[in-house]
C-alpha atoms as a PDB file:
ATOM      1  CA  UNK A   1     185.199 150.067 201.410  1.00  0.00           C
ATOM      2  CA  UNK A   2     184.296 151.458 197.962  1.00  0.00           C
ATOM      3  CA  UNK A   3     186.550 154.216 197.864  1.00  0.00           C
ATOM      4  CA  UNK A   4     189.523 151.298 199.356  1.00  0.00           C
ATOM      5  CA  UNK A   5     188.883 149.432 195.801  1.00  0.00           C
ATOM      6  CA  UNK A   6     188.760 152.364 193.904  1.00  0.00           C
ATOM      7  CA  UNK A   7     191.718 153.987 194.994  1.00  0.00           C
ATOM      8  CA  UNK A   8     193.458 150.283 195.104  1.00  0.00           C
ATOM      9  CA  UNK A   9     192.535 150.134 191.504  1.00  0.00           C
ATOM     10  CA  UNK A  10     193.527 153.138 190.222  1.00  0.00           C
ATOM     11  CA  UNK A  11     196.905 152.773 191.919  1.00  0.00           C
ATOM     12  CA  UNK A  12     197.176 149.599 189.860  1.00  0.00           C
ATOM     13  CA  UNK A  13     195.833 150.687 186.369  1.00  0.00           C
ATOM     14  CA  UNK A  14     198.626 153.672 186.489  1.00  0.00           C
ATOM     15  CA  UNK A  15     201.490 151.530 187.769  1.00  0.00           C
ATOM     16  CA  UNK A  16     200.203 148.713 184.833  1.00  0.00           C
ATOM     17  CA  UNK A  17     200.478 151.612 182.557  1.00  0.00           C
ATOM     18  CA  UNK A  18     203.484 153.189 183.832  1.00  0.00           C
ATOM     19  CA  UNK A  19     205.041 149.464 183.285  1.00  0.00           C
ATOM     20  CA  UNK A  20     203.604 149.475 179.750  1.00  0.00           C
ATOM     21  CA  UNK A  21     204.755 152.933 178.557  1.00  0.00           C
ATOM     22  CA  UNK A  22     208.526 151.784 179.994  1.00  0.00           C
ATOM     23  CA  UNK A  23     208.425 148.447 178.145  1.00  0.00           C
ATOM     24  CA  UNK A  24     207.690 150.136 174.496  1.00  0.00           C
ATOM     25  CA  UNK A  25     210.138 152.771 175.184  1.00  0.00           C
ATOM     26  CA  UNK A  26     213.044 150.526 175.595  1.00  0.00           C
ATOM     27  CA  UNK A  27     212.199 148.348 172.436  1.00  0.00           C
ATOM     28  CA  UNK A  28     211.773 151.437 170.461  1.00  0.00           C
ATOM     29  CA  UNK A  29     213.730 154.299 171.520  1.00  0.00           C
ATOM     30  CA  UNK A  30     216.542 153.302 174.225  1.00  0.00           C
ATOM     31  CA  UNK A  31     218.377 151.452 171.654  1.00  0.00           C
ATOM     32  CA  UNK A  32     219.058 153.605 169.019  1.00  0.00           C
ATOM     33  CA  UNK A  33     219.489 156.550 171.376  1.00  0.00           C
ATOM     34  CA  UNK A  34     221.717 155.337 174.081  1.00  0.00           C
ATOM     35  CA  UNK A  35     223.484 152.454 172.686  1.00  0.00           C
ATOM     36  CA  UNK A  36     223.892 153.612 169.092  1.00  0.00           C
ATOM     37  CA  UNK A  37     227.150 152.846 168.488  1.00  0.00           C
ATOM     38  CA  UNK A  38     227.179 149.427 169.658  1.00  0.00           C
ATOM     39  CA  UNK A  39     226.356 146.931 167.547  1.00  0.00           C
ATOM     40  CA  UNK A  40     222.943 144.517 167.083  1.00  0.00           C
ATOM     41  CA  UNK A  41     222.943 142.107 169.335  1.00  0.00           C
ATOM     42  CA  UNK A  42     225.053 144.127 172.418  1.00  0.00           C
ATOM     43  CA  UNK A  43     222.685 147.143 172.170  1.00  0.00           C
ATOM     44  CA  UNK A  44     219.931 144.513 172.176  1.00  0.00           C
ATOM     45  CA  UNK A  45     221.039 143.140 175.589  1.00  0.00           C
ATOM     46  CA  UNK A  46     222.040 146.463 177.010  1.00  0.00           C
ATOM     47  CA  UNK A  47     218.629 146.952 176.183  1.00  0.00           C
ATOM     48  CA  UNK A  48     217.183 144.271 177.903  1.00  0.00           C
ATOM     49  CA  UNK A  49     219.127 144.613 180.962  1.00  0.00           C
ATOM     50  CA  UNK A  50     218.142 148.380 182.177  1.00  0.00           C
ATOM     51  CA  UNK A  51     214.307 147.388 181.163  1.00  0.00           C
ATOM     52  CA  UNK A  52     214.993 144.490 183.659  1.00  0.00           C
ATOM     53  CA  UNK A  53     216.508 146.711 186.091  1.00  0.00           C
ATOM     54  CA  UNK A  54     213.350 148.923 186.018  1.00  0.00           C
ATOM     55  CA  UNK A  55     210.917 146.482 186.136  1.00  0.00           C
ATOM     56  CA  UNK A  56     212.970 144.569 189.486  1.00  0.00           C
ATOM     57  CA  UNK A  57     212.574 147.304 191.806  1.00  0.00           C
END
């Protein structure tokens, strides 16, 4: 049973961080290096949409 929770744990403190290290790289970096030439507010969405297409699956 121990090694079930540990395991089980573990599992969910790398998917959490996984989830984490996804999140800040779309605010930070997917806009200006995919959607560069778009302007504000569409790179914005287009950001927003493929971090909600990530975090859907």
């Amino acid at each position: 049973m121990r090694r079930i929770l540990a395991s089980s744990f573990l599992g969910s403190a790398i998917e959490f961080y996984d989830f984490l290290l996804y999140a800040s790289a779309s605010a930070l970096v997917f806009a200006h290096a995919f959607f560069a030439s778009l302007d504000a507010v569409c790179s914005r969405s287009r950001r927003r949409s493929s971090f909600s297409a990530r975090s859907s699956r």
